[in-house]
PDB file of N, CA and C in Angstrom:
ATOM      1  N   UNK A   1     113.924 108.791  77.730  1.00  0.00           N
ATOM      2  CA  UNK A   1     113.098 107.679  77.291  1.00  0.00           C
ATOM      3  C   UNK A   1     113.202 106.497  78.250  1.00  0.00           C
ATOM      4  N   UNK A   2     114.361 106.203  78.974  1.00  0.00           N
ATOM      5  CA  UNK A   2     114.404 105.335  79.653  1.00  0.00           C
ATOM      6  C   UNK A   2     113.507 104.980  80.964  1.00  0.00           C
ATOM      7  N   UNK A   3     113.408 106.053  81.423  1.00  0.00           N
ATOM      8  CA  UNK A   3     112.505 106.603  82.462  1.00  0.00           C
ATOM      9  C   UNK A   3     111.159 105.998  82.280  1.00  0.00           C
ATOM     10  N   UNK A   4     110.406 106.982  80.844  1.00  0.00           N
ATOM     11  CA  UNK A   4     109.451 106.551  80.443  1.00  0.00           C
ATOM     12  C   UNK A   4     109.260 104.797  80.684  1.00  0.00           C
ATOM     13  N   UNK A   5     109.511 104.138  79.765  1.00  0.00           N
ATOM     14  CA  UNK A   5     110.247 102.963  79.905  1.00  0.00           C
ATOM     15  C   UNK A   5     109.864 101.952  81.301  1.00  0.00           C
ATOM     16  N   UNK A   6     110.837 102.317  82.158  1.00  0.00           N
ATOM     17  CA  UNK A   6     110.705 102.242  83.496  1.00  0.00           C
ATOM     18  C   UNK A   6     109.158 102.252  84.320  1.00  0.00           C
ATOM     19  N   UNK A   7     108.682 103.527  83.851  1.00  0.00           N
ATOM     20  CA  UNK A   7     107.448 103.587  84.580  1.00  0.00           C
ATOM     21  C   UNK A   7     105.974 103.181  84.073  1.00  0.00           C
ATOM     22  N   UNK A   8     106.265 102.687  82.787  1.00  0.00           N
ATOM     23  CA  UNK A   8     105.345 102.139  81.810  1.00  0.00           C
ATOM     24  C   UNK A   8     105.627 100.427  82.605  1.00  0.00           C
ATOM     25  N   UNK A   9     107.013  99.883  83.068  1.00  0.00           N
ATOM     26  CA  UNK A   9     106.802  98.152  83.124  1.00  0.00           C
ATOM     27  C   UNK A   9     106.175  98.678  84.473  1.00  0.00           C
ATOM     28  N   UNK A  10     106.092  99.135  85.372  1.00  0.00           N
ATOM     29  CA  UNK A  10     105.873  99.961  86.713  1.00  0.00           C
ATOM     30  C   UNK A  10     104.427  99.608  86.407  1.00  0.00           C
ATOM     31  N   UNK A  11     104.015 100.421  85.607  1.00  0.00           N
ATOM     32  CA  UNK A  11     102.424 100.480  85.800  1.00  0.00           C
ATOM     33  C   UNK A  11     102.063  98.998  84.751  1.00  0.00           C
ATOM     34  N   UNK A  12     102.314  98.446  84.548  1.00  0.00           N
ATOM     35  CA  UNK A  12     102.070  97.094  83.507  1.00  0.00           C
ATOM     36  C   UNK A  12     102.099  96.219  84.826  1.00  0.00           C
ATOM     37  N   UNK A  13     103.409  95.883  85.677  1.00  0.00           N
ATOM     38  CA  UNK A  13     103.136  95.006  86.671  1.00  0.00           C
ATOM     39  C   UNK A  13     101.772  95.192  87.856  1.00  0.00           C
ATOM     40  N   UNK A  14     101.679  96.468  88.043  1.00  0.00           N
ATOM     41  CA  UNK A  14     100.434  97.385  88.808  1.00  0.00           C
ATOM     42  C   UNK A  14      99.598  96.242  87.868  1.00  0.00           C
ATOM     43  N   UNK A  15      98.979  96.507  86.853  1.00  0.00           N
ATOM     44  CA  UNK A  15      98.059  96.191  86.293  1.00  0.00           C
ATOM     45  C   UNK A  15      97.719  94.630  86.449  1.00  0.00           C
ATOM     46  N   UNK A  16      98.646  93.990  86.032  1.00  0.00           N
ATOM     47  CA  UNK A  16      98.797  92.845  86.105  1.00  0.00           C
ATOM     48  C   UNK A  16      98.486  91.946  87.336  1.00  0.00           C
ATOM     49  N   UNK A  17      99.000  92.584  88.458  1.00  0.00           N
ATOM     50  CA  UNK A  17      98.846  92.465  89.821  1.00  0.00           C
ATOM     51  C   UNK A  17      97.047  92.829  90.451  1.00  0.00           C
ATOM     52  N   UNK A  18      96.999  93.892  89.916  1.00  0.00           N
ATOM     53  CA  UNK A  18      95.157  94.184  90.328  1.00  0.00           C
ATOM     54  C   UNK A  18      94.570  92.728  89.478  1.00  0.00           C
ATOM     55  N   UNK A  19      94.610  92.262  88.458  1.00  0.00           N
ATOM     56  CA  UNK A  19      93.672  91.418  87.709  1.00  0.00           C
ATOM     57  C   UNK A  19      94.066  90.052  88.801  1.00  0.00           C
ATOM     58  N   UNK A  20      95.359  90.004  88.847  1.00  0.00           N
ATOM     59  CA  UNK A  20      95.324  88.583  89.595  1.00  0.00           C
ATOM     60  C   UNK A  20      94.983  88.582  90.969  1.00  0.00           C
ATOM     61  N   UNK A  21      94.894  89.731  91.492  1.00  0.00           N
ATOM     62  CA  UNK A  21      94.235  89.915  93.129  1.00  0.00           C
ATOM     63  C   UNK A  21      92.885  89.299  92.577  1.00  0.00           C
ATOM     64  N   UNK A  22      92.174  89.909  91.552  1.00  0.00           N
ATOM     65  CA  UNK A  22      90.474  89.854  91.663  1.00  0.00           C
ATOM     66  C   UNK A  22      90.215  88.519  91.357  1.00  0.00           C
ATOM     67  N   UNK A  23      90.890  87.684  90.460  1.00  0.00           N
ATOM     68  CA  UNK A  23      91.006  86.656  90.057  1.00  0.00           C
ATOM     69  C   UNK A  23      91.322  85.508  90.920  1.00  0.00           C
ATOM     70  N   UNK A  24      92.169  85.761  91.657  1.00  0.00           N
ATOM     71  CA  UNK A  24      92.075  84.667  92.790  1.00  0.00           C
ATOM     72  C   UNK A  24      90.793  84.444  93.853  1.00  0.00           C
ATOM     73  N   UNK A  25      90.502  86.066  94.058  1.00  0.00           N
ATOM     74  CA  UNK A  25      89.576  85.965  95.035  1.00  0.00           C
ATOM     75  C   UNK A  25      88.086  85.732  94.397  1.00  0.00           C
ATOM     76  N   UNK A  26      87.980  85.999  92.974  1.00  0.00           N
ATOM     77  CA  UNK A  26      86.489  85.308  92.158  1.00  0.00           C
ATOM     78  C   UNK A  26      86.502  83.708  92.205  1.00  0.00           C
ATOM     79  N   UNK A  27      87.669  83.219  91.659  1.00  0.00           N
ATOM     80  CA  UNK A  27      87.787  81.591  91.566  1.00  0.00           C
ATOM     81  C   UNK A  27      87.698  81.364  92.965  1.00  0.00           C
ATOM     82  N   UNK A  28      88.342  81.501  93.882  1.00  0.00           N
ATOM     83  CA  UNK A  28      88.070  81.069  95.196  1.00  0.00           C
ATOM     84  C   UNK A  28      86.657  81.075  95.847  1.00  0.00           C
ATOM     85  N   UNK A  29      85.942  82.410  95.537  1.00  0.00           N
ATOM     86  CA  UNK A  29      84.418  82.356  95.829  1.00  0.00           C
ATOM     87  C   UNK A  29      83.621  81.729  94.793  1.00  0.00           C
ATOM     88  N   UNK A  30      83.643  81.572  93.697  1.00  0.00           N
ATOM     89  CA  UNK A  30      83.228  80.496  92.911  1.00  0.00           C
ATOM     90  C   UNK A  30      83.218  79.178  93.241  1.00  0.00           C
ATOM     91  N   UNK A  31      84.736  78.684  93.753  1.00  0.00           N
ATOM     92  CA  UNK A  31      84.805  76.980  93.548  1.00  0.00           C
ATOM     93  C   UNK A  31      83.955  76.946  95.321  1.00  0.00           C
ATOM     94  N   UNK A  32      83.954  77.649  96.208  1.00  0.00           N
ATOM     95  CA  UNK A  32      83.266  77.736  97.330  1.00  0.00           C
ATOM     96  C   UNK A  32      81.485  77.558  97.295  1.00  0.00           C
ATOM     97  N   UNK A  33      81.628  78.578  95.840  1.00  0.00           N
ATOM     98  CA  UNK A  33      79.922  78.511  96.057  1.00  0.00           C
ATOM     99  C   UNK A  33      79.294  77.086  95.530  1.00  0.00           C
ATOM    100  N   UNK A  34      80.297  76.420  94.573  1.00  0.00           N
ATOM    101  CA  UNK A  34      79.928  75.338  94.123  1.00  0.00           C
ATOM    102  C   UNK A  34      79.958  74.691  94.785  1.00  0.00           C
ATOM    103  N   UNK A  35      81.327  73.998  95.845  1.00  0.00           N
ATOM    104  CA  UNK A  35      80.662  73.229  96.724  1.00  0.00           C
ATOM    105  C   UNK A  35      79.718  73.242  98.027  1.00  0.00           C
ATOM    106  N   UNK A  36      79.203  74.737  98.207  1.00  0.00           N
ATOM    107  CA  UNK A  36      78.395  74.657  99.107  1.00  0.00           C
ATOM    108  C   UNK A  36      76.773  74.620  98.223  1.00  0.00           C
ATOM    109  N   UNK A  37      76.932  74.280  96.961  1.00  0.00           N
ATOM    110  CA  UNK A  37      75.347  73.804  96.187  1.00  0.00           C
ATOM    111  C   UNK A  37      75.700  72.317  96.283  1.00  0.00           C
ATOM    112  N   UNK A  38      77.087  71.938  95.866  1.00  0.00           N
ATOM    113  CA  UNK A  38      76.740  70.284  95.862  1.00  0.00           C
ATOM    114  C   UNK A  38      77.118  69.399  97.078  1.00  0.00           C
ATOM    115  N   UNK A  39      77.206  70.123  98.327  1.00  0.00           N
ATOM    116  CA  UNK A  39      77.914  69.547  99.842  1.00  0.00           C
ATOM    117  C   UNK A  39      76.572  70.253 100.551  1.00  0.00           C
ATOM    118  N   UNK A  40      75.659  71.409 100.124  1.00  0.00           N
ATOM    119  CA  UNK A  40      74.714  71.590 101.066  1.00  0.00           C
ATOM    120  C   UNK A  40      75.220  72.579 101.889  1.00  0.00           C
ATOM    121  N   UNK A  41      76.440  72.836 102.559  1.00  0.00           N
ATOM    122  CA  UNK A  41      77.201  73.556 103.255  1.00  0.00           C
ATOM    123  C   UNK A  41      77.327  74.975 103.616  1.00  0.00           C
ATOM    124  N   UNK A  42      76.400  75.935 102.762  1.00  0.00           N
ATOM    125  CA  UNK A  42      76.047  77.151 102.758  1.00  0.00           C
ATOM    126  C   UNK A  42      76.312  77.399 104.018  1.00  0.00           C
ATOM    127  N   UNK A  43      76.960  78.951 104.580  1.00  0.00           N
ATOM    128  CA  UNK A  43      77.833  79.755 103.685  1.00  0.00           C
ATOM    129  C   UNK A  43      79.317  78.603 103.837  1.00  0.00           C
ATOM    130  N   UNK A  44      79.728  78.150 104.745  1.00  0.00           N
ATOM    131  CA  UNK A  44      81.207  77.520 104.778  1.00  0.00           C
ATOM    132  C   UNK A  44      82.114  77.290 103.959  1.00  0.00           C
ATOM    133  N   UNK A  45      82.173  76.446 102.871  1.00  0.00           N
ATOM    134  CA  UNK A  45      82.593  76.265 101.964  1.00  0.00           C
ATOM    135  C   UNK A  45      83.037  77.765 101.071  1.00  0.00           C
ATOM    136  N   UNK A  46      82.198  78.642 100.868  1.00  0.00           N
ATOM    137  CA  UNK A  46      82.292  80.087 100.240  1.00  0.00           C
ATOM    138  C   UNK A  46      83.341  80.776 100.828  1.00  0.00           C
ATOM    139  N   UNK A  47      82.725  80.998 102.378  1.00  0.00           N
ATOM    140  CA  UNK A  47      84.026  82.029 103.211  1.00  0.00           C
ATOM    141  C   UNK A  47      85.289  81.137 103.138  1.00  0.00           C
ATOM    142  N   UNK A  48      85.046  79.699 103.257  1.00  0.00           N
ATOM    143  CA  UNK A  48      86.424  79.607 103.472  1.00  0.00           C
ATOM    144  C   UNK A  48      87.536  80.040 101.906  1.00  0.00           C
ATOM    145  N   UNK A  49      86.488  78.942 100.913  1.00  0.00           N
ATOM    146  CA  UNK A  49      87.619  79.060  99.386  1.00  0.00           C
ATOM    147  C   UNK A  49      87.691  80.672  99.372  1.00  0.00           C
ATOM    148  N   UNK A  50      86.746  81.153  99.838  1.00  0.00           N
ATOM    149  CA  UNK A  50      86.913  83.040  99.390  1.00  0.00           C
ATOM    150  C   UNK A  50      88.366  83.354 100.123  1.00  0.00           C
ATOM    151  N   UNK A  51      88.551  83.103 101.453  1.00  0.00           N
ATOM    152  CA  UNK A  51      89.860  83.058 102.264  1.00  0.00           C
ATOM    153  C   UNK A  51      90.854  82.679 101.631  1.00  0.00           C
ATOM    154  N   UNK A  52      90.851  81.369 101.026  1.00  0.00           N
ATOM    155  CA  UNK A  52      91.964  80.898 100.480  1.00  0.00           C
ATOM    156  C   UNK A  52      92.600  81.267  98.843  1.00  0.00           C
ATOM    157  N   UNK A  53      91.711  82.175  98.498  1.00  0.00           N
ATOM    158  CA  UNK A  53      91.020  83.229  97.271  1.00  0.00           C
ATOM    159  C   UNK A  53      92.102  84.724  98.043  1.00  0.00           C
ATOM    160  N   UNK A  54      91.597  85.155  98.862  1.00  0.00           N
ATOM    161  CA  UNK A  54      92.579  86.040  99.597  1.00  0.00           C
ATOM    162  C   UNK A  54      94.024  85.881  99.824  1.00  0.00           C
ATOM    163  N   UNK A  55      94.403  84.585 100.171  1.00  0.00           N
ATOM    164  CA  UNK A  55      95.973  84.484 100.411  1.00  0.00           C
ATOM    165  C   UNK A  55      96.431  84.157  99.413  1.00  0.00           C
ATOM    166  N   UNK A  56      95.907  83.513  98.544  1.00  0.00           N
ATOM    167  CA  UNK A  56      96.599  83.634  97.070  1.00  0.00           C
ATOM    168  C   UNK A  56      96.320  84.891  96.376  1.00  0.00           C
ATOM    169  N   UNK A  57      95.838  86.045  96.261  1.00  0.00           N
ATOM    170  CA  UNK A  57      96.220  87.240  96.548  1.00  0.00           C
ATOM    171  C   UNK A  57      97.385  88.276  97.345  1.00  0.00           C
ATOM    172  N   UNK A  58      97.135  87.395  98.517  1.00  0.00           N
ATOM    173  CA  UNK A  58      98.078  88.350  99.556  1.00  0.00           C
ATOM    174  C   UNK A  58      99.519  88.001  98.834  1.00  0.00           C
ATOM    175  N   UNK A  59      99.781  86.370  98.460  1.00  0.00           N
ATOM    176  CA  UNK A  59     101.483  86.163  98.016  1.00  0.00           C
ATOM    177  C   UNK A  59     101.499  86.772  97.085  1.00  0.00           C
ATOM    178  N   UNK A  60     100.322  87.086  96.039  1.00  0.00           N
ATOM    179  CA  UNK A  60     101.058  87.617  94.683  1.00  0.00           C
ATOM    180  C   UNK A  60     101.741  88.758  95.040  1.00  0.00           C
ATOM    181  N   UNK A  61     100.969  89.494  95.729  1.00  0.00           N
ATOM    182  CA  UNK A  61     101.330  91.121  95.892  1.00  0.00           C
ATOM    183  C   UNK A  61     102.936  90.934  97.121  1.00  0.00           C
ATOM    184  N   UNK A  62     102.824  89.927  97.441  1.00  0.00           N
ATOM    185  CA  UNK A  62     103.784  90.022  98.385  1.00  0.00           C
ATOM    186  C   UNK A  62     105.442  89.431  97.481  1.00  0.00           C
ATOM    187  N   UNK A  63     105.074  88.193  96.316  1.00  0.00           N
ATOM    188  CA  UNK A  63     105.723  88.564  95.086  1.00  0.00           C
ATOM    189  C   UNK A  63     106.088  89.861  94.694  1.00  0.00           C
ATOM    190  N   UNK A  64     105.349  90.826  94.175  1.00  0.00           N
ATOM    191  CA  UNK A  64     105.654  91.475  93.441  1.00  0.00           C
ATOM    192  C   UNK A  64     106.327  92.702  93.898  1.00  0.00           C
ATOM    193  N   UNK A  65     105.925  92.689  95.028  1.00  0.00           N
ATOM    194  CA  UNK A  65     107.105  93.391  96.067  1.00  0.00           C
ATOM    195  C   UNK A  65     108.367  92.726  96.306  1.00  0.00           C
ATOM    196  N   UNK A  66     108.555  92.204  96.220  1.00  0.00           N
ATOM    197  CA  UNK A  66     109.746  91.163  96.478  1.00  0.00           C
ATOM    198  C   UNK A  66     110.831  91.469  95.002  1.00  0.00           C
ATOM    199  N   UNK A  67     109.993  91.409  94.070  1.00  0.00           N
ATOM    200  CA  UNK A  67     110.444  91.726  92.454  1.00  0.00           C
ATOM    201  C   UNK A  67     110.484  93.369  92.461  1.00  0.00           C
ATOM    202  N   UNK A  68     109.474  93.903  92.554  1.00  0.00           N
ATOM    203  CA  UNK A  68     109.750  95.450  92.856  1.00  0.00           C
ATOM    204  C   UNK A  68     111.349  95.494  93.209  1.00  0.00           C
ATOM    205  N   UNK A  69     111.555  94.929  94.629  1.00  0.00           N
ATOM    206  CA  UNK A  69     112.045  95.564  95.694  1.00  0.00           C
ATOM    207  C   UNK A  69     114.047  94.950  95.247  1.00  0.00           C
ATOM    208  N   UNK A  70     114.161  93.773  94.255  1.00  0.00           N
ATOM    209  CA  UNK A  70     114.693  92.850  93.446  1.00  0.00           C
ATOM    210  C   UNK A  70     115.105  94.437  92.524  1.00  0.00           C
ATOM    211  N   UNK A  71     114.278  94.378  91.762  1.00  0.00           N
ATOM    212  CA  UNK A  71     114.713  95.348  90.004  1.00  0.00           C
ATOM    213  C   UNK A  71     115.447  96.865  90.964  1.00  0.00           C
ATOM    214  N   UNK A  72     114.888  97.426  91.725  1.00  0.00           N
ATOM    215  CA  UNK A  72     115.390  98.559  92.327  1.00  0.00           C
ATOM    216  C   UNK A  72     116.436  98.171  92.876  1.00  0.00           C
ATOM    217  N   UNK A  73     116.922  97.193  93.618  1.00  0.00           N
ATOM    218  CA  UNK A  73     118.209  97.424  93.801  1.00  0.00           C
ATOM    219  C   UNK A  73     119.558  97.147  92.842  1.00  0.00           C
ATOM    220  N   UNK A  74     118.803  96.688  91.811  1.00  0.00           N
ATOM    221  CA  UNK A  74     119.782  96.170  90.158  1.00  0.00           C
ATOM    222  C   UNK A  74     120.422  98.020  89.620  1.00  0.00           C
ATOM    223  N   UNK A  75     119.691  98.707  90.199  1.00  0.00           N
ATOM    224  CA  UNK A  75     119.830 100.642  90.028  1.00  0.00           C
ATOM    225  C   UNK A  75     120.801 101.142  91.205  1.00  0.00           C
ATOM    226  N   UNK A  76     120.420 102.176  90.557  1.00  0.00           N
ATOM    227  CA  UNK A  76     121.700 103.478  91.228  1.00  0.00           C
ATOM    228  C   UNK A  76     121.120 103.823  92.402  1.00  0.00           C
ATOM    229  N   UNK A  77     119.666 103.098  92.976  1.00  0.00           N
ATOM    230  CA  UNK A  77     118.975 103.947  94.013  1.00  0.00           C
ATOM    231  C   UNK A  77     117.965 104.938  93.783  1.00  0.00           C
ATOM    232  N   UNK A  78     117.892 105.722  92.697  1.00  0.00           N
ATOM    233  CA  UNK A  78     117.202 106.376  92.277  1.00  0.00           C
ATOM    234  C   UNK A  78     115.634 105.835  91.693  1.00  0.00           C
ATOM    235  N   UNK A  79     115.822 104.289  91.503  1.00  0.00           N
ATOM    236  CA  UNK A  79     114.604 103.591  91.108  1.00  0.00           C
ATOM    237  C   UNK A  79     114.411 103.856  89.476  1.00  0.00           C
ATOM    238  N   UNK A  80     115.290 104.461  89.061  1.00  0.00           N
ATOM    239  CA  UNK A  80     115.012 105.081  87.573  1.00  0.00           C
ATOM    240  C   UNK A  80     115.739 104.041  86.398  1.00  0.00           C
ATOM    241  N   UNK A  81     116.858 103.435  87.041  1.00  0.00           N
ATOM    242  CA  UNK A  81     117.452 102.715  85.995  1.00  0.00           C
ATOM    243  C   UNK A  81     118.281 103.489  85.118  1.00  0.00           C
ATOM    244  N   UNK A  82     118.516 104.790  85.715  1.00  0.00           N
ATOM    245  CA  UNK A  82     119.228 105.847  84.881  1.00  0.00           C
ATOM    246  C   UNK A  82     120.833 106.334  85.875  1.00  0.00           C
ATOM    247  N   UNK A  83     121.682 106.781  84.674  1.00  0.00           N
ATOM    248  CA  UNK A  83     122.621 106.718  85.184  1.00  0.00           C
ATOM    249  C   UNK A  83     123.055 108.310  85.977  1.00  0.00           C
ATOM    250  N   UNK A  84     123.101 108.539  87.237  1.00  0.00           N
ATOM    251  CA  UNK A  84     122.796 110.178  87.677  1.00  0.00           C
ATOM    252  C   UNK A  84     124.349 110.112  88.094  1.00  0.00           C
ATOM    253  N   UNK A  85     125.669 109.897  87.713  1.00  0.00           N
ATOM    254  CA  UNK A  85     126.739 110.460  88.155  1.00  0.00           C
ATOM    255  C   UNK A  85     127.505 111.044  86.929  1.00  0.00           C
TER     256      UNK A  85
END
């Protein structure tokens, strides 16, 4: 069961992680498109917040590797959280 467990928070952080990739990079092309309707600025404003929409993406995932990479070494190595001796 533990296992189970394990690979259920596994795929919960996965999950969690895809919504906030898309989410940064929608708000970022959003607050872009707005100010290139009320600055006139078309496309600039878009690519750039879309960019800055991207790197707040890139840290999450680079978070969550970091936490991944954190919980696995709290283990035996096995990544399981289970005790194999």
């Amino acid at each position: 069961m533990g296992k189970n467990q394990f690979s259920i928070g596994k795929a919960g952080r996965a999950a969690a992680i895809g919504t906030e990739i898309t989410t940064s990079v929608i708000i970022g092309a959003l607050i872009g498109y707005w100010l290139d309707e009320k600055l006139g600025t078309t496309p600039w404003m878009l690519l750039v917040w879309t960019g800055f929409g991207m790197v707040a993406a890139g840290r999450a995932v680079m978070r969550l590797n970091r936490e991944m990479t954190r919980s696995g070494d709290k283990t035996d190595g096995h990544g399981d959280g289970q005790d194999h001796h």
